[in-house]
C-alpha atoms as a PDB file:
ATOM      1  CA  UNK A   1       2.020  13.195  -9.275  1.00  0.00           C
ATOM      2  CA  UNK A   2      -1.628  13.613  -9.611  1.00  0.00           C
ATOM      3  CA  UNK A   3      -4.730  11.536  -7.983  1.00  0.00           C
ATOM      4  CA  UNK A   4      -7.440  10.830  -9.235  1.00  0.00           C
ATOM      5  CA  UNK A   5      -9.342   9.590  -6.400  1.00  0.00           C
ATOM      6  CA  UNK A   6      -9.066  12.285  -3.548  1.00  0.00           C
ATOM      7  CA  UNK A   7      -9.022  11.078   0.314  1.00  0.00           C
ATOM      8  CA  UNK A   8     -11.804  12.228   1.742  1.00  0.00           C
ATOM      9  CA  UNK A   9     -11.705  14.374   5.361  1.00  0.00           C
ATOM     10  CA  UNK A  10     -13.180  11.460   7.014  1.00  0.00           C
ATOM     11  CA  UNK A  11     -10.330   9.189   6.304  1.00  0.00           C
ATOM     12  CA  UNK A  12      -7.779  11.171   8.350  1.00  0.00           C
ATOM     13  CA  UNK A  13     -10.306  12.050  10.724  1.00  0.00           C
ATOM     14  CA  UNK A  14     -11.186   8.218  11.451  1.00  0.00           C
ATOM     15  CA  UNK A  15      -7.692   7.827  11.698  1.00  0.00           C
ATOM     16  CA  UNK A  16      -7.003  10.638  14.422  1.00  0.00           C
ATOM     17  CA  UNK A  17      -9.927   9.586  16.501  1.00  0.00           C
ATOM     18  CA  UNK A  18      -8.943   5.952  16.637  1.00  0.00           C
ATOM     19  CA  UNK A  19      -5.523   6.725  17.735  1.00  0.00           C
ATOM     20  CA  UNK A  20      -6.905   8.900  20.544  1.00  0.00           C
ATOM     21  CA  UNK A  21      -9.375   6.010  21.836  1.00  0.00           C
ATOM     22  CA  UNK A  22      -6.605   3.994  21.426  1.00  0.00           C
ATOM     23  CA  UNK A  23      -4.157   5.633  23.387  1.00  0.00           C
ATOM     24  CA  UNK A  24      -6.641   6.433  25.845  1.00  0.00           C
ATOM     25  CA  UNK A  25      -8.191   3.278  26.397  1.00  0.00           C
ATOM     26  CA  UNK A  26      -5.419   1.049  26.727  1.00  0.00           C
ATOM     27  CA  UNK A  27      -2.134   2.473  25.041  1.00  0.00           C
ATOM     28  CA  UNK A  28      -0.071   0.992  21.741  1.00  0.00           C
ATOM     29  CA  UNK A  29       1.806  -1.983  21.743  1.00  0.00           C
ATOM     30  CA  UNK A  30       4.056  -1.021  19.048  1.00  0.00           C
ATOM     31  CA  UNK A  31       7.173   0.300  20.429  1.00  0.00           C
ATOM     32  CA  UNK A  32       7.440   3.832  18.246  1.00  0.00           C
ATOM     33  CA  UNK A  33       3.488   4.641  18.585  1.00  0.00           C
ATOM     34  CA  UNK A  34       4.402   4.190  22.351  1.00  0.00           C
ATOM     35  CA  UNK A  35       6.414   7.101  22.711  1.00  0.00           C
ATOM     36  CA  UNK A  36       5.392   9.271  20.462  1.00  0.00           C
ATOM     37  CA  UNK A  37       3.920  12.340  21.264  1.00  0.00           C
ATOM     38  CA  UNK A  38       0.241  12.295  19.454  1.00  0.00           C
ATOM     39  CA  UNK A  39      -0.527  16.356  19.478  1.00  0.00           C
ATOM     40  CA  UNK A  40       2.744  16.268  17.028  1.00  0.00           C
ATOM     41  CA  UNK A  41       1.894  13.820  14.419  1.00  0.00           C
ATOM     42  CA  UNK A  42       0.919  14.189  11.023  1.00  0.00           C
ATOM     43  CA  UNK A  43      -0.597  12.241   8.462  1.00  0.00           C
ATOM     44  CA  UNK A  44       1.004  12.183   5.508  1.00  0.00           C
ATOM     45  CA  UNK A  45       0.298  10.900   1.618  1.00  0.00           C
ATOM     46  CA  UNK A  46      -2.876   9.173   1.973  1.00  0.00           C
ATOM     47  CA  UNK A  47      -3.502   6.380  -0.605  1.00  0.00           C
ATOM     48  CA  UNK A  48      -5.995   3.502  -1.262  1.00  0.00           C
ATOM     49  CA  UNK A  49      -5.133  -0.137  -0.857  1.00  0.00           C
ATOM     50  CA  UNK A  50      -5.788  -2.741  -3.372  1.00  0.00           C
ATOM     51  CA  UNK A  51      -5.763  -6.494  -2.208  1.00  0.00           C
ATOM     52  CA  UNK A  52      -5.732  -9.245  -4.352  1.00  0.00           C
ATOM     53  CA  UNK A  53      -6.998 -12.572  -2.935  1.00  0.00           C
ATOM     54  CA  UNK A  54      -5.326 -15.916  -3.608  1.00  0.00           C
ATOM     55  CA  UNK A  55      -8.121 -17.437  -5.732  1.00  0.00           C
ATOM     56  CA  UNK A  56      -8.347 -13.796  -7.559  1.00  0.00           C
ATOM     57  CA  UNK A  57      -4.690 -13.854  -8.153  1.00  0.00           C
ATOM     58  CA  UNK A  58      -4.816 -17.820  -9.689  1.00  0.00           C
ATOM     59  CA  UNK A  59      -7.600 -17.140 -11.675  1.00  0.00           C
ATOM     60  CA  UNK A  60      -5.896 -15.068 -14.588  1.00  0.00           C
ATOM     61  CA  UNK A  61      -7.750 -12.186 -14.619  1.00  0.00           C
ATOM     62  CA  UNK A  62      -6.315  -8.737 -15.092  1.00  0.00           C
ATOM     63  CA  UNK A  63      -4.994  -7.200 -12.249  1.00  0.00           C
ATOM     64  CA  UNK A  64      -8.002  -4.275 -12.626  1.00  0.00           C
ATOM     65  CA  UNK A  65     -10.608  -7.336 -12.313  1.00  0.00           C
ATOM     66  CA  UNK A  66      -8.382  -9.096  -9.262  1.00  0.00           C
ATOM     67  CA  UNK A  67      -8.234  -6.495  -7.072  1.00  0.00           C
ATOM     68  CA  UNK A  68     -10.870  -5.167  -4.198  1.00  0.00           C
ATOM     69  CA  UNK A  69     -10.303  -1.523  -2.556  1.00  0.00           C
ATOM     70  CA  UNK A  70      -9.649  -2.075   0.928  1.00  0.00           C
ATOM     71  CA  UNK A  71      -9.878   1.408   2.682  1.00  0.00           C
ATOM     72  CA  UNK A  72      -6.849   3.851   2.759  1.00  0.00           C
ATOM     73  CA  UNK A  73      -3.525   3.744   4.268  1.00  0.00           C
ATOM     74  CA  UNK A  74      -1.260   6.546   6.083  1.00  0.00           C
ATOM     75  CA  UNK A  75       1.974   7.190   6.841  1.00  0.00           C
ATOM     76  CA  UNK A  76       2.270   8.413  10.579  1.00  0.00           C
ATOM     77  CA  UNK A  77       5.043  10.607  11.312  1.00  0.00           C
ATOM     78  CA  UNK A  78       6.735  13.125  13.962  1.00  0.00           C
ATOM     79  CA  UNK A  79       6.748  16.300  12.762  1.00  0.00           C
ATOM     80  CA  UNK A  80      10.102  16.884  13.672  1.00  0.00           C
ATOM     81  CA  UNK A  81      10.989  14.102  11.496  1.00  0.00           C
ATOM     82  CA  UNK A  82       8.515  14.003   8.488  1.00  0.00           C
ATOM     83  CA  UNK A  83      10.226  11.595   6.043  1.00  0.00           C
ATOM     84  CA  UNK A  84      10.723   8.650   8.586  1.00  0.00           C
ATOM     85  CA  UNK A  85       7.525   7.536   9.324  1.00  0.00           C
ATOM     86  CA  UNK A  86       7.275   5.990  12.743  1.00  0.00           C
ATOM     87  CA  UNK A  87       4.035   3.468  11.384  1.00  0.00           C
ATOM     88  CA  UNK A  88       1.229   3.410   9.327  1.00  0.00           C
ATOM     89  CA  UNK A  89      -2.839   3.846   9.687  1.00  0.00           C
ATOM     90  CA  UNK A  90      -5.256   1.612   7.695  1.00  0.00           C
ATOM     91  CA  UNK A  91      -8.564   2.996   7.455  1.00  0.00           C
ATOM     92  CA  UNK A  92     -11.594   0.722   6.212  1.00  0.00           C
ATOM     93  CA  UNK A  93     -14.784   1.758   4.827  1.00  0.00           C
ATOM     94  CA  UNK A  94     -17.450   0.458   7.161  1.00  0.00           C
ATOM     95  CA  UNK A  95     -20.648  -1.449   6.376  1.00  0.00           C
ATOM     96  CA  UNK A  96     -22.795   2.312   7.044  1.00  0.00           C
ATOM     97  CA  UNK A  97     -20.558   4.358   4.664  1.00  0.00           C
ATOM     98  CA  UNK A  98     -18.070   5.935   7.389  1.00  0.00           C
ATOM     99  CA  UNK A  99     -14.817   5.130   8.187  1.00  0.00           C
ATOM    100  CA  UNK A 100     -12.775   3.716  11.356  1.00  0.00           C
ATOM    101  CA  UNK A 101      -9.742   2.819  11.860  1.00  0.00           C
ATOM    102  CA  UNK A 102      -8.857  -0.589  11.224  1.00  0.00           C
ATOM    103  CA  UNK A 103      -4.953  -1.175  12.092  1.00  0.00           C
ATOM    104  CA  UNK A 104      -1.688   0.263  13.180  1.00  0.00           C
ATOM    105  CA  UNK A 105       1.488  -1.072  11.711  1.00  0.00           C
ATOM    106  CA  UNK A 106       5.333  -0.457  12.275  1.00  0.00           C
ATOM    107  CA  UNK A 107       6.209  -3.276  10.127  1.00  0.00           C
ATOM    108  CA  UNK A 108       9.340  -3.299   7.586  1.00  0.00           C
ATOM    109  CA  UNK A 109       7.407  -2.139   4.585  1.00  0.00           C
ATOM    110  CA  UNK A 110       6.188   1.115   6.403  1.00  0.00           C
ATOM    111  CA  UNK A 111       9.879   2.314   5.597  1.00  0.00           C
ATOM    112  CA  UNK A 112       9.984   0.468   2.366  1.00  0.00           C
ATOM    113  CA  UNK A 113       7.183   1.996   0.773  1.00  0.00           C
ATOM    114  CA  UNK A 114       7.866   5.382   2.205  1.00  0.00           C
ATOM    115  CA  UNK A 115      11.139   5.023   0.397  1.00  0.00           C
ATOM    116  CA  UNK A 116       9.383   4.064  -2.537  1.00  0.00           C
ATOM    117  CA  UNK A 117       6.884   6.790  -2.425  1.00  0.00           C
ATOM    118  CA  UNK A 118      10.066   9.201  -2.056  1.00  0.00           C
ATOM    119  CA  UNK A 119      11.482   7.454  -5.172  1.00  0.00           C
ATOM    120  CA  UNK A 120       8.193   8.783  -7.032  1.00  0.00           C
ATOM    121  CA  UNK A 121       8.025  12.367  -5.650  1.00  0.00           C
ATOM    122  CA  UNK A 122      12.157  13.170  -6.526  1.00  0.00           C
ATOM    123  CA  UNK A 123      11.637  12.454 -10.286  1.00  0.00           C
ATOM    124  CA  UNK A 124      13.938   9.375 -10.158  1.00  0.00           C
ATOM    125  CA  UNK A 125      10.856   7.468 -12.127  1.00  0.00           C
ATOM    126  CA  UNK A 126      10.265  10.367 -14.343  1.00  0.00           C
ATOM    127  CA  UNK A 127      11.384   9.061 -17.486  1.00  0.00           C
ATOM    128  CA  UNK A 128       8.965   5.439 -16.697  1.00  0.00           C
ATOM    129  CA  UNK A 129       6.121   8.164 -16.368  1.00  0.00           C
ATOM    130  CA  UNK A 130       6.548   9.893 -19.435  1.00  0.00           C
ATOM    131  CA  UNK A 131       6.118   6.853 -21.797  1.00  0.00           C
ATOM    132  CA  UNK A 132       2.415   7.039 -20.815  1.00  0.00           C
ATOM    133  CA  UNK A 133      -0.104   8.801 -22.760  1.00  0.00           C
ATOM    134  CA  UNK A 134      -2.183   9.430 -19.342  1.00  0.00           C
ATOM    135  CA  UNK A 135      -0.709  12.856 -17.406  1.00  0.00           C
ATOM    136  CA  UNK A 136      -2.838  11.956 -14.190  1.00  0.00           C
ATOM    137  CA  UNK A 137      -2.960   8.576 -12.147  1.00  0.00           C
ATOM    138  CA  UNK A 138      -3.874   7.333  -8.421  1.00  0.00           C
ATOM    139  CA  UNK A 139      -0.878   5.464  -6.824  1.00  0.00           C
ATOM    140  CA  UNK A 140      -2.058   2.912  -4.870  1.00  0.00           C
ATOM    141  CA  UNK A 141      -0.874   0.297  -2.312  1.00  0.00           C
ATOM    142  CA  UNK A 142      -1.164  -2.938  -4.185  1.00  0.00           C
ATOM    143  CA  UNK A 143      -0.733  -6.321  -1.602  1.00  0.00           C
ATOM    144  CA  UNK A 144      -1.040 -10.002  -2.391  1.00  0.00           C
ATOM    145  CA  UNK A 145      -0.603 -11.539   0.684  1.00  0.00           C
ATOM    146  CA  UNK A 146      -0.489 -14.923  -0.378  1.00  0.00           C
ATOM    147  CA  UNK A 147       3.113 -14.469  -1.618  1.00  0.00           C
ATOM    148  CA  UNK A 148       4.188 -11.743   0.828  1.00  0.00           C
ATOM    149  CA  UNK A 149       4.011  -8.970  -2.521  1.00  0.00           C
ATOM    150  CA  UNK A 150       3.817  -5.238  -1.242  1.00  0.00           C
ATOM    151  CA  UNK A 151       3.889  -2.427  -4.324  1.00  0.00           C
ATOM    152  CA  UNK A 152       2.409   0.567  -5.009  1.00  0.00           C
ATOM    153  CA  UNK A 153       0.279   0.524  -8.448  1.00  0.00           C
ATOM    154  CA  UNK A 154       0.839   3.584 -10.741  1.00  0.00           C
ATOM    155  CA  UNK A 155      -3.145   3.314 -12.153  1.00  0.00           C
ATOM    156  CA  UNK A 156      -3.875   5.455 -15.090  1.00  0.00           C
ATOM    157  CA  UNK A 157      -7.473   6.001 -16.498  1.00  0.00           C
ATOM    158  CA  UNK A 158      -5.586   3.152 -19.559  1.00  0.00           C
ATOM    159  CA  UNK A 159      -5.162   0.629 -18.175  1.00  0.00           C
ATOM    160  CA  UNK A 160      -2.090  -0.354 -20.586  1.00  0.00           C
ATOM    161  CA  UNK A 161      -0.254   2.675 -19.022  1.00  0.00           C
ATOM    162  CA  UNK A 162      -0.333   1.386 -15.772  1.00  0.00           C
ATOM    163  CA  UNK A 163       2.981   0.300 -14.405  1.00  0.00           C
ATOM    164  CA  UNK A 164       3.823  -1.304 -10.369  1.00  0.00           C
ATOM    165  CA  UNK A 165       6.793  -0.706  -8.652  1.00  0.00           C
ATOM    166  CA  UNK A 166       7.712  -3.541  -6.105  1.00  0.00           C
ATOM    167  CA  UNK A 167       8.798  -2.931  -2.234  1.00  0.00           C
ATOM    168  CA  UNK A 168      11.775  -4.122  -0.674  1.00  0.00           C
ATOM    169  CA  UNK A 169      11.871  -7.134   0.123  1.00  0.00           C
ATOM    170  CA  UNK A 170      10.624  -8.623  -2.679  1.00  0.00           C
ATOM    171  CA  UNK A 171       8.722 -11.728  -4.475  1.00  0.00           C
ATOM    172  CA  UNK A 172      12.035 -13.744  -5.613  1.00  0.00           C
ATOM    173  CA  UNK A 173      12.630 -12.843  -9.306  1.00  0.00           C
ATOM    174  CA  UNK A 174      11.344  -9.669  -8.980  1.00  0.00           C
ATOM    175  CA  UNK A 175      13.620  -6.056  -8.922  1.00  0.00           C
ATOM    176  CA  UNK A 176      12.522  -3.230  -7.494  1.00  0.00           C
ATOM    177  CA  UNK A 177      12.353  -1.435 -10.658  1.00  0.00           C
ATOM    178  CA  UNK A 178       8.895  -0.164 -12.597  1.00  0.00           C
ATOM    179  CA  UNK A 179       6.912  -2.991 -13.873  1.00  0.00           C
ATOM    180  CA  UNK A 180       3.719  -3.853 -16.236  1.00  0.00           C
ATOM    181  CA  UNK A 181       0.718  -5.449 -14.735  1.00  0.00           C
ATOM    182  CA  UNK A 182       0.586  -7.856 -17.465  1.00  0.00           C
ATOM    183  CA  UNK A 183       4.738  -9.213 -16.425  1.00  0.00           C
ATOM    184  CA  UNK A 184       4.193  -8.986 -12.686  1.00  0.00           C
ATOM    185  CA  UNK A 185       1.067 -11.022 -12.090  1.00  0.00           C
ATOM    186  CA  UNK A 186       2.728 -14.212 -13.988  1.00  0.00           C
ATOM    187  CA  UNK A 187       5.493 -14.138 -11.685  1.00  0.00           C
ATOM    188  CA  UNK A 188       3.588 -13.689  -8.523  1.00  0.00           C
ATOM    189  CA  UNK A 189       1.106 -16.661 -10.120  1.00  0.00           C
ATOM    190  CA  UNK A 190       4.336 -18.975 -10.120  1.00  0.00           C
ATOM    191  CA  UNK A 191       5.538 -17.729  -6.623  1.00  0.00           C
ATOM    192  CA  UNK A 192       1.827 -18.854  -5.452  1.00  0.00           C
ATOM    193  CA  UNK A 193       1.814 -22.231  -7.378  1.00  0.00           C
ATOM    194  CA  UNK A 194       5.136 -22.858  -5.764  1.00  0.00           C
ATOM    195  CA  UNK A 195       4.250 -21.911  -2.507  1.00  0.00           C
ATOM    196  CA  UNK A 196       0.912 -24.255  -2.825  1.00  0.00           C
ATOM    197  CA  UNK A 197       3.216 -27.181  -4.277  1.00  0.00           C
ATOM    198  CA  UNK A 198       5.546 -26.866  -1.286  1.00  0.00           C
ATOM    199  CA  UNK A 199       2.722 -27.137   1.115  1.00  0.00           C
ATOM    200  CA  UNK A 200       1.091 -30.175  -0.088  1.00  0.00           C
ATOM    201  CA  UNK A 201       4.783 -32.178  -0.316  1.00  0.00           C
ATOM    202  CA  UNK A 202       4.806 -31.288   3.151  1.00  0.00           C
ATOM    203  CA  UNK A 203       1.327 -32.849   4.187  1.00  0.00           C
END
């Protein structure tokens, strides 16, 4: 697997400092970041994060046009453990051009998207990958909030090659199995027009 977007230093540097004024200043409250032991953590498979807003999302653009970068993301783990990550770093550009970091996170899809990421590197989507005509693309955390929708975004330099594979758990009729842009954003369209049409029966 191939990027072609590489992190920059800065990114896992932001990410490193924060967590030292962090811990300094007034400690984690996420249980795991609590105990671990920060002079043996590493930083592992950096990778940008692409949001897509609600009105973005309803608007039926592709998903290329609907999403905005919004920093990087880390997995954070022990080294004596490096394939159980213990939480994850976001890391947002800032308004000057640097970087800081922006959250820490021990939430359920830290594991699910590790194991998704592991899915990847083992070859178990190998044959998905060879149908494209593109040898080199940037994987991507792809989120759309508005209906809970957490995969990471296979993103070839064409576009019709690209290919999302959803994390566990799931937008309801969704599998998490390799999918085109152009069948996933319908669904997650319906799951939002639901969701809306749920909300105003309530009011």
């Amino acid at each position: 697997m191939t990027s072609s977007v590489p992190c920059p230093d800065a990114v896992q540097k932001a990410a490193i400092d924060g967590m030292r004024k962090r811990a300094s200043a007034r400690g984690f409250f996420t249980p795991k970041l609590r105990k671990a032991n920060l002079s043996a953590i590493e930083l592992r498979h950096p990778h940008r994060v692409a949001f897509v807003p609600l009105n973005a999302l309803l608007s039926g653009a592709n998903l290329s046009e609907a999403t905005r970068i919004a920093g990087w993301r880390l997995f954070i783990s022990e080294s004596t453990n490096l394939n159980e990550p213990i939480a994850a770093a976001y890391v947002a550009l800032t308004n000057s051009g640097g970087y800081r970091l922006s959250e820490l996170n021990e939430g359920q899809f830290v594991a699910s998207t590790m194991n998704a990421f592991q899915t990847l590197l083992s070859g178990d989507q190998a044959a998905f990958r060879e149908e494209s005509q593109s040898p080199a693309f940037e994987l991507l955390l792809l989120t759309v909030p508005a209906v809970y929708f957490v995969g990471l975004w296979a993103r070839f330099d064409c576009e019709d090659d690209d290919w999302v594979l959803p994390v566990h758990p799931t937008t309801r009729g969704l599998k998490c199995s390799p999918i085109s842009p152009a069948k996933l954003l319908p669904i997650l369209r319906d799951e939002a027009e639901r969701s809306r049409g749920n909300e105003l029966a309530i009011e």
